[in-house]
PDB file of N, CA and C in Angstrom:
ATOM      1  N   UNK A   1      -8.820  78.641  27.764  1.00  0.00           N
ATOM      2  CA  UNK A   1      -8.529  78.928  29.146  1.00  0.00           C
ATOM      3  C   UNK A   1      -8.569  77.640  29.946  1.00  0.00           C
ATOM      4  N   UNK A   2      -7.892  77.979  30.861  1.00  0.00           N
ATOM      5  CA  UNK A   2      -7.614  76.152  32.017  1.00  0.00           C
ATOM      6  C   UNK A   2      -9.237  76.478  32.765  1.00  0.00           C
ATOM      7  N   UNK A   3      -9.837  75.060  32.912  1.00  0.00           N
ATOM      8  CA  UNK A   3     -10.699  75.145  33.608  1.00  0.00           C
ATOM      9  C   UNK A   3     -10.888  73.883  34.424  1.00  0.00           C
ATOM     10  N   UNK A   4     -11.054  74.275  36.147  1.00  0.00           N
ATOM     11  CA  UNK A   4     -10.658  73.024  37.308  1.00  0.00           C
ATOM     12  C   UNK A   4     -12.390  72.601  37.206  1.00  0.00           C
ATOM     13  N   UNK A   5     -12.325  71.052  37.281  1.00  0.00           N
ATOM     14  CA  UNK A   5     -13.362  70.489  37.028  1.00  0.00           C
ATOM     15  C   UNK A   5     -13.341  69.743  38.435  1.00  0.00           C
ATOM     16  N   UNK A   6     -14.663  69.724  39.359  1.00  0.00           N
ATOM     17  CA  UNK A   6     -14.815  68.794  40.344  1.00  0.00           C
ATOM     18  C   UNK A   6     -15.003  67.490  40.006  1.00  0.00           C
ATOM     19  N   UNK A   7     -14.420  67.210  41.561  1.00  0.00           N
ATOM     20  CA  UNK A   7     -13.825  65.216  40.881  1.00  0.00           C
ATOM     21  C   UNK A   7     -15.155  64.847  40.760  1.00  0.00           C
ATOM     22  N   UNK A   8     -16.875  65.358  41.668  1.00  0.00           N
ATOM     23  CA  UNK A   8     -17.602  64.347  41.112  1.00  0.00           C
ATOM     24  C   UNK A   8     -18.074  64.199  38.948  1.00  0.00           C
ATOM     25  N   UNK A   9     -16.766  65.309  38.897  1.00  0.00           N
ATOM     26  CA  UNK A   9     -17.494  65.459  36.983  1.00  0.00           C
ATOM     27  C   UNK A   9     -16.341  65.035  36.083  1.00  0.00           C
ATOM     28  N   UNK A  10     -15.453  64.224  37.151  1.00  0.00           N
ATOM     29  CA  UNK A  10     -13.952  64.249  36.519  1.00  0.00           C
ATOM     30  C   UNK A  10     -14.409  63.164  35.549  1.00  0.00           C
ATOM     31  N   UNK A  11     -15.810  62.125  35.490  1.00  0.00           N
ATOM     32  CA  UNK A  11     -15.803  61.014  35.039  1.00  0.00           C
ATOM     33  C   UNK A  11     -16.305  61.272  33.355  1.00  0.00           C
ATOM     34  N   UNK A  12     -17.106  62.815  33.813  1.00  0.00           N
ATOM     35  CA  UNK A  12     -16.726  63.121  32.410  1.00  0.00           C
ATOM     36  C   UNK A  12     -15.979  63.277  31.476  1.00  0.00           C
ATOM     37  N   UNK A  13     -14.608  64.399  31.740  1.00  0.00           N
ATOM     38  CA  UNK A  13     -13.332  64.820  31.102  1.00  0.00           C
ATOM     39  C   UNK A  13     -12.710  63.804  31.203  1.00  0.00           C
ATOM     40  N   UNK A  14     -12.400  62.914  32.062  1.00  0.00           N
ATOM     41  CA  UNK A  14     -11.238  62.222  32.599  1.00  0.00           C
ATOM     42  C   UNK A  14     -10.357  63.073  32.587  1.00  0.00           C
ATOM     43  N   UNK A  15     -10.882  64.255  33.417  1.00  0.00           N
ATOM     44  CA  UNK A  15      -8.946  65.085  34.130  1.00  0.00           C
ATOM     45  C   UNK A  15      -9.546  66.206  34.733  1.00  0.00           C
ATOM     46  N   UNK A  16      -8.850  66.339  35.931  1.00  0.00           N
ATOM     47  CA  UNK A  16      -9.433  67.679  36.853  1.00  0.00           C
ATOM     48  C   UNK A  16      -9.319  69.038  36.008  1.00  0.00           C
ATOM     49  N   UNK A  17      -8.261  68.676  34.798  1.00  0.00           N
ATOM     50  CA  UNK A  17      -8.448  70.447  34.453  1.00  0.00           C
ATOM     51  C   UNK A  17      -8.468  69.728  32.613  1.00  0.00           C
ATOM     52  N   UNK A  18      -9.414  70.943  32.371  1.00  0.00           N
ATOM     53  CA  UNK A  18      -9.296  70.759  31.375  1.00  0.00           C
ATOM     54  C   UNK A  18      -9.394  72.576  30.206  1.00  0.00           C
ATOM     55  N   UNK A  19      -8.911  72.278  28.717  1.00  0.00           N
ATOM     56  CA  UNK A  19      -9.368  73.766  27.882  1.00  0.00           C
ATOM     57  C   UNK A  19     -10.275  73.952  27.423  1.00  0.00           C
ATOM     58  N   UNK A  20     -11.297  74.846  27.524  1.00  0.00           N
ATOM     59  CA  UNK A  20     -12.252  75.291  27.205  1.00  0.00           C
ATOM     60  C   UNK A  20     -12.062  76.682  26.649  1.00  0.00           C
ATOM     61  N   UNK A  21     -13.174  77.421  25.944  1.00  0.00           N
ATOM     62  CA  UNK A  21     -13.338  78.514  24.829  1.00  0.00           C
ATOM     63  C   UNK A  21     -14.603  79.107  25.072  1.00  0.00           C
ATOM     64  N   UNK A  22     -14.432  80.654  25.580  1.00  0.00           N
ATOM     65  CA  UNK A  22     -16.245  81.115  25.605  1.00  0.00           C
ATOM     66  C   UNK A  22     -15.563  82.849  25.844  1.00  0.00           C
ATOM     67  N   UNK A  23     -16.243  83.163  25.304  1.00  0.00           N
ATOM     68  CA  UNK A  23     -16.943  85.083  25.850  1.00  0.00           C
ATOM     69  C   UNK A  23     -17.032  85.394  26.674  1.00  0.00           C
ATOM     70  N   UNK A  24     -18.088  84.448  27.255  1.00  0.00           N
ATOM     71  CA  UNK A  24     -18.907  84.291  27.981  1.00  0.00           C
ATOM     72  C   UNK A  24     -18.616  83.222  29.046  1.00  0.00           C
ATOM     73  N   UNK A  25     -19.308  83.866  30.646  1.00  0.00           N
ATOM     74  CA  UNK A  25     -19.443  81.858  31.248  1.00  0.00           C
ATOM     75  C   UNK A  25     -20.765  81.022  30.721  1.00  0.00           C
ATOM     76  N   UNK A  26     -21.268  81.429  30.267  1.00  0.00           N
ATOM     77  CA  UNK A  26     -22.990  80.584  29.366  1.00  0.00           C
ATOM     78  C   UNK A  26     -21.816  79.794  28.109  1.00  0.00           C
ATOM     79  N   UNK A  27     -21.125  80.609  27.337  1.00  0.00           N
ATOM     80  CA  UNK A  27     -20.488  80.141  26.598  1.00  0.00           C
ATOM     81  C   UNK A  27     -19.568  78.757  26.789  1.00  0.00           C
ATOM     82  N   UNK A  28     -18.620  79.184  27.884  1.00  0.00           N
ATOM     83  CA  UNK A  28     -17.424  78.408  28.426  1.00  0.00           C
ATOM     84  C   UNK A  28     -18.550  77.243  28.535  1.00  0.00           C
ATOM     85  N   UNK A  29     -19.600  77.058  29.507  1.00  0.00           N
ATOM     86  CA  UNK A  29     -20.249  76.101  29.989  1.00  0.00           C
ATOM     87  C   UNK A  29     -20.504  75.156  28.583  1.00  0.00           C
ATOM     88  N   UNK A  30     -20.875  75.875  27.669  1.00  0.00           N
ATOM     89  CA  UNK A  30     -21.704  75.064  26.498  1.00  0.00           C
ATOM     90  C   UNK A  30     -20.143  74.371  25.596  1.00  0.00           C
ATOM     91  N   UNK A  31     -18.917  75.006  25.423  1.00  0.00           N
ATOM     92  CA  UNK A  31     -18.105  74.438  24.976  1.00  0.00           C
ATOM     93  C   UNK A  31     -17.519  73.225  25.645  1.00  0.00           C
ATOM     94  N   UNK A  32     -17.782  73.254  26.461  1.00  0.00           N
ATOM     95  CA  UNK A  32     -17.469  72.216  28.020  1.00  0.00           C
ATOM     96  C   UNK A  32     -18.302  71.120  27.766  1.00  0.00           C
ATOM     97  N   UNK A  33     -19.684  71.169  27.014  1.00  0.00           N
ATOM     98  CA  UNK A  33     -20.677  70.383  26.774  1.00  0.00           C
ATOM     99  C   UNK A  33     -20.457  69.563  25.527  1.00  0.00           C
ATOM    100  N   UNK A  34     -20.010  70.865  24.824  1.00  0.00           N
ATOM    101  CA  UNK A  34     -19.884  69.943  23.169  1.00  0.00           C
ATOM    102  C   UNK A  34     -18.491  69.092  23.198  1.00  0.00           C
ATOM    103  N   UNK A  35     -17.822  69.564  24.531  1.00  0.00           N
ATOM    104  CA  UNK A  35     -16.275  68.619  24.352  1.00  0.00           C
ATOM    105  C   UNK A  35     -16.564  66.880  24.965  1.00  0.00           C
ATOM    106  N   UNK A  36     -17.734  67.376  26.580  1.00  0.00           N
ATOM    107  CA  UNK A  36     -17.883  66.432  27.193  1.00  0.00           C
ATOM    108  C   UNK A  36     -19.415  66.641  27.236  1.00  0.00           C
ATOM    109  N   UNK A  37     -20.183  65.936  26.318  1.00  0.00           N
ATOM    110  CA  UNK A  37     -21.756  65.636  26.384  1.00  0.00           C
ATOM    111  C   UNK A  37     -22.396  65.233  27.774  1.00  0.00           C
ATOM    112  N   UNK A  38     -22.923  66.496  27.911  1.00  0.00           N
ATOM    113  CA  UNK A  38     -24.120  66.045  29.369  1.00  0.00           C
ATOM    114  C   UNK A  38     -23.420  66.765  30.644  1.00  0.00           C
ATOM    115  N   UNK A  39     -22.644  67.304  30.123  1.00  0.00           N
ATOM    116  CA  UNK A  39     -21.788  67.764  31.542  1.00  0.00           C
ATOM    117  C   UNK A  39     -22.043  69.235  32.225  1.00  0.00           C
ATOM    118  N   UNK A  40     -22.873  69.962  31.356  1.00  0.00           N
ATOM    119  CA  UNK A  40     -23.818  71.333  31.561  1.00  0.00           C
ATOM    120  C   UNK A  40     -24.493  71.378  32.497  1.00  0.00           C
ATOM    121  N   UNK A  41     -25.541  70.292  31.940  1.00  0.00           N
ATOM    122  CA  UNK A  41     -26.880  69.786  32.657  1.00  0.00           C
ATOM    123  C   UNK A  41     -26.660  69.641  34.823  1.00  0.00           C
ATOM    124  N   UNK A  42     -25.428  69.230  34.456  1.00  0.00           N
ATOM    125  CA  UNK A  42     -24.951  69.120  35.876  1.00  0.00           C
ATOM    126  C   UNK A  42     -24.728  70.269  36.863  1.00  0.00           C
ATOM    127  N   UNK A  43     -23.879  71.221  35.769  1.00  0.00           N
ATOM    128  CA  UNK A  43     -23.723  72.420  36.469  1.00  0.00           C
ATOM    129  C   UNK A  43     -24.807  73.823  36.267  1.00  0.00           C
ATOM    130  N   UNK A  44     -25.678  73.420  35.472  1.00  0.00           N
ATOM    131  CA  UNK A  44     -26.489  74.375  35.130  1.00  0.00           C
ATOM    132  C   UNK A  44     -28.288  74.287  34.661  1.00  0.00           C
ATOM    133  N   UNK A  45     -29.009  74.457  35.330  1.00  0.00           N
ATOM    134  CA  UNK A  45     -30.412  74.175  35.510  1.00  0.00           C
ATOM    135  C   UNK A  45     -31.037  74.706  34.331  1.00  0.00           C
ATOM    136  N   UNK A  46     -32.576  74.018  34.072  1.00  0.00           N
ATOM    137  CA  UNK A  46     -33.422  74.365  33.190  1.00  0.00           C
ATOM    138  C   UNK A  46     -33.255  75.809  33.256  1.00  0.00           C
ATOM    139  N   UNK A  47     -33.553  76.736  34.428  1.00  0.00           N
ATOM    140  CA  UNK A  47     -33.788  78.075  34.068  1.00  0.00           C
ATOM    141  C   UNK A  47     -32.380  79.016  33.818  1.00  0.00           C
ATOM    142  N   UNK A  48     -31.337  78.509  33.601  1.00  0.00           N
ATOM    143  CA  UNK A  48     -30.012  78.653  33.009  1.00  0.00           C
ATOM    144  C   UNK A  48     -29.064  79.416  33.897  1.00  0.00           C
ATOM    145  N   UNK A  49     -29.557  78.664  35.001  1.00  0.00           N
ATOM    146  CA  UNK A  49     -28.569  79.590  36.517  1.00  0.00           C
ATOM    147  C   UNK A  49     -27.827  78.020  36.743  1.00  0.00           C
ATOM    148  N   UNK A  50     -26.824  79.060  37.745  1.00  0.00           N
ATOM    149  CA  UNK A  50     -26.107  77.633  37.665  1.00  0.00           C
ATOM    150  C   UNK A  50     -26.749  77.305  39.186  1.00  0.00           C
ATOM    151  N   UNK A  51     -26.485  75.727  39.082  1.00  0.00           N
ATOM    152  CA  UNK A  51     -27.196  75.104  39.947  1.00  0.00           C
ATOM    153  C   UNK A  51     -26.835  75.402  41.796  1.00  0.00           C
ATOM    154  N   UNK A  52     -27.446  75.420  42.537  1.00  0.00           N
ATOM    155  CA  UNK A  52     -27.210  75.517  43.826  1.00  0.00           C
ATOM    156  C   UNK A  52     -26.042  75.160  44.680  1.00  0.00           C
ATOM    157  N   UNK A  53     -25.840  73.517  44.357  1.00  0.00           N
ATOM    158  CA  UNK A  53     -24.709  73.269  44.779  1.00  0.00           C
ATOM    159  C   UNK A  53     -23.598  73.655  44.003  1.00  0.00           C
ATOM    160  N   UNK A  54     -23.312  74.215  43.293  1.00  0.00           N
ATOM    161  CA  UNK A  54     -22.334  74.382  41.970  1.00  0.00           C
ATOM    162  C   UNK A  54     -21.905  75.782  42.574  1.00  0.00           C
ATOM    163  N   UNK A  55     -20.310  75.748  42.716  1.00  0.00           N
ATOM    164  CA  UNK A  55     -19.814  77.203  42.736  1.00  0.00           C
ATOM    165  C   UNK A  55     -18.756  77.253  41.953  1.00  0.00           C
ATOM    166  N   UNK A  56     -18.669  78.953  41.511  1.00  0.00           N
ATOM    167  CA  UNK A  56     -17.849  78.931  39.479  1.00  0.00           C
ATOM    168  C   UNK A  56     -17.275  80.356  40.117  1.00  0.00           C
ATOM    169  N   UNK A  57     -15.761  80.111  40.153  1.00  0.00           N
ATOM    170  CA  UNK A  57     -15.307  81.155  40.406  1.00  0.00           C
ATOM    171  C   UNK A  57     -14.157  81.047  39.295  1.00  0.00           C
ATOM    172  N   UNK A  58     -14.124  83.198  38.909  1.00  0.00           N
ATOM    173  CA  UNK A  58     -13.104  83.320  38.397  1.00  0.00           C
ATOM    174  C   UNK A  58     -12.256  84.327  38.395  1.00  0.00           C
ATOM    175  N   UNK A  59     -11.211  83.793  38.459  1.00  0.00           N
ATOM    176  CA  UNK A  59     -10.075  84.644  39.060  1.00  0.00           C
ATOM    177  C   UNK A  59     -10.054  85.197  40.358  1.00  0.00           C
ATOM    178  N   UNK A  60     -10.638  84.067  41.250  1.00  0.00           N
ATOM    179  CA  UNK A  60     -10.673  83.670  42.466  1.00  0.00           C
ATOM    180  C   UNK A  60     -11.852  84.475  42.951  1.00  0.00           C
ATOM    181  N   UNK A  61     -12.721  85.316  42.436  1.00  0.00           N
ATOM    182  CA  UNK A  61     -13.884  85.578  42.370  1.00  0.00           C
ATOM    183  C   UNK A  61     -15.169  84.850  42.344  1.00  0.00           C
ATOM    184  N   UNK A  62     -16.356  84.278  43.140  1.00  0.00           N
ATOM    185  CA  UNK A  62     -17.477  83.883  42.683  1.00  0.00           C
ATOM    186  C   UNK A  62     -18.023  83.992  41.627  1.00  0.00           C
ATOM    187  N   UNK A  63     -18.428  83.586  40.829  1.00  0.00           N
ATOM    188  CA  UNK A  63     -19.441  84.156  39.517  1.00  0.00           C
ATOM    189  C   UNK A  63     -20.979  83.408  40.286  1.00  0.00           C
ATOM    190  N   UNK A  64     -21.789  84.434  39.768  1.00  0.00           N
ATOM    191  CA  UNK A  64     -23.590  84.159  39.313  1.00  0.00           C
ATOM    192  C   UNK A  64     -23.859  84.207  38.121  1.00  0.00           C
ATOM    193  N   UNK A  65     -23.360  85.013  37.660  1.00  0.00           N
ATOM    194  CA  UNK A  65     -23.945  85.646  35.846  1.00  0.00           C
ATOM    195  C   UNK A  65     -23.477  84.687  35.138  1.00  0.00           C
ATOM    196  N   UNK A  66     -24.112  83.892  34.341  1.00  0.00           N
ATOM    197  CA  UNK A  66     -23.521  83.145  33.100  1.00  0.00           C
ATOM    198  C   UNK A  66     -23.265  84.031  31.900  1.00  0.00           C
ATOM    199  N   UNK A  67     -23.822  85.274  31.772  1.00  0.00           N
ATOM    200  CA  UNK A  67     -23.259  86.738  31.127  1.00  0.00           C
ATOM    201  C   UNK A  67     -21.606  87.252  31.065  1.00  0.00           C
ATOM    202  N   UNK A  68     -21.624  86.415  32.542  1.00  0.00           N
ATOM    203  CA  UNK A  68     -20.280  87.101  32.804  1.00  0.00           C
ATOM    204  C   UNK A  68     -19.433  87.160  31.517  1.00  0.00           C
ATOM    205  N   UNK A  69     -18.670  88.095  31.036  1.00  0.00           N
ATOM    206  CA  UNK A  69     -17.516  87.754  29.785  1.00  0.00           C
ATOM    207  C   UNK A  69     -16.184  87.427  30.336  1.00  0.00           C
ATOM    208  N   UNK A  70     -15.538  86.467  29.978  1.00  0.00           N
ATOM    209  CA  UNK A  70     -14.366  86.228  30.139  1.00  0.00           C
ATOM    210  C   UNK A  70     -13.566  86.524  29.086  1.00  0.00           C
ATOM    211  N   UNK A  71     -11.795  86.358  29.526  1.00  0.00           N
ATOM    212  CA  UNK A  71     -10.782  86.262  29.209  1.00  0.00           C
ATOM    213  C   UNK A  71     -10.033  84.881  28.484  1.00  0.00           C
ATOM    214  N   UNK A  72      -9.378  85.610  27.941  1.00  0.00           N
ATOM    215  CA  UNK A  72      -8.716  83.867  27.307  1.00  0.00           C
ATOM    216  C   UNK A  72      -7.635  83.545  28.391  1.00  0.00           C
ATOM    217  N   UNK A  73      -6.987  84.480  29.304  1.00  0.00           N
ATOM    218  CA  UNK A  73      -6.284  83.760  30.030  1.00  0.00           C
ATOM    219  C   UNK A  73      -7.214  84.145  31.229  1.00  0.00           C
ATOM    220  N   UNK A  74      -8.231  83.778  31.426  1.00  0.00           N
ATOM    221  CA  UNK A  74      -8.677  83.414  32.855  1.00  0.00           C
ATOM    222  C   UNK A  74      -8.700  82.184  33.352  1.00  0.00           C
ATOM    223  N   UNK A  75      -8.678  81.959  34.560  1.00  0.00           N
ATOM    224  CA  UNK A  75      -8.520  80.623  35.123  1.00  0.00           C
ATOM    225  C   UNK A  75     -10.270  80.334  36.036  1.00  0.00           C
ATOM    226  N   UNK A  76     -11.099  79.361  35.468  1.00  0.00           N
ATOM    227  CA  UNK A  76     -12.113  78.882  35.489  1.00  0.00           C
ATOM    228  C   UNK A  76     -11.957  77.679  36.870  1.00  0.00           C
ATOM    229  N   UNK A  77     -12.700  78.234  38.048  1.00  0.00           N
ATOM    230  CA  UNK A  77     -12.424  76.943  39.104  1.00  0.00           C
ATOM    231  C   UNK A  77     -14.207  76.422  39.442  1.00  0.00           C
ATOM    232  N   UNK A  78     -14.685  75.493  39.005  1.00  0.00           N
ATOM    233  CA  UNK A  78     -15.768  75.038  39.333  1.00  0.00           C
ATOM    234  C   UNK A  78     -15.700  73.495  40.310  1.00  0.00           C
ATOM    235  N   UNK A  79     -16.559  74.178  41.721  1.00  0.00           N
ATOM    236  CA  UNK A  79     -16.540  73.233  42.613  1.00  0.00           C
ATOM    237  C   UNK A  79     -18.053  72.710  42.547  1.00  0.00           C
ATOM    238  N   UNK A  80     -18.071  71.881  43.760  1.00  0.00           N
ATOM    239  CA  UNK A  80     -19.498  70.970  43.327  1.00  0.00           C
ATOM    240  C   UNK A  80     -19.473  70.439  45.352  1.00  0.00           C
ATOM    241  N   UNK A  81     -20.362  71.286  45.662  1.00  0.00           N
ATOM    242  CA  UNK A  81     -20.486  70.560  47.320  1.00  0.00           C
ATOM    243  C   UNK A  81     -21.216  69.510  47.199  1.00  0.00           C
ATOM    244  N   UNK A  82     -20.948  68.336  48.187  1.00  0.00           N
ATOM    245  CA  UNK A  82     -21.278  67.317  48.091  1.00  0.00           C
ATOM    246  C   UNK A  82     -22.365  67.177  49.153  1.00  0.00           C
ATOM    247  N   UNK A  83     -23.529  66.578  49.138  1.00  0.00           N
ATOM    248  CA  UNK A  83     -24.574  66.329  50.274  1.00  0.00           C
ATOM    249  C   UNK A  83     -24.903  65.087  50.858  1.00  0.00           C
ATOM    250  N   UNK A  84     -25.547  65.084  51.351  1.00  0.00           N
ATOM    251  CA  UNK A  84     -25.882  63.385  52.021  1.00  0.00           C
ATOM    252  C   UNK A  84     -26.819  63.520  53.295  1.00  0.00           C
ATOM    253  N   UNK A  85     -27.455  62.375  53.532  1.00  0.00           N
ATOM    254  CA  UNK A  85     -28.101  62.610  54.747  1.00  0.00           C
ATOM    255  C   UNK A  85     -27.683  61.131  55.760  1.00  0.00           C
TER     256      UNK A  85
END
């Protein structure tokens, strides 16, 4: 499935979209990891929620559940708000 990657993680993939493979969004996330090492950790916390600033929508839907099951043709959009003081 296509999945939109925020530019601050583009330095991982090198490319805003990239294919990924999961059941699951816990899944999608971890194939995303084994393609681009360390790139989980970013979007997804020790206690296996995704992180605060991190929003994972699909099929133009929000997701929370890393349970969630997906589709092979779903379209995966993960943004990343940016902060500062």
């Amino acid at each position: 499935m296509k999945v939109w990657i925020p530019s601050p993680l583009v330095s991982y993939t090198g490319s805003a979209r990239v294919d990924a493979q999961g059941a699951t969004l816990d899944a999608l996330m971890a194939d995303l990891d084994r393609q681009f090492p360390g790139i989980r950790f970013r979007m997804v916390d020790e206690q296996r929620r995704i992180r605060r600033h991190v929003r994972v929508f699909v099929g133009g839907k929000q997701e929370f559940d890393l349970g969630r099951p997906l589709c092979p043709s779903d379209e995966v959009i993960i943004v990343q708000a940016l902060s500062g003081g």
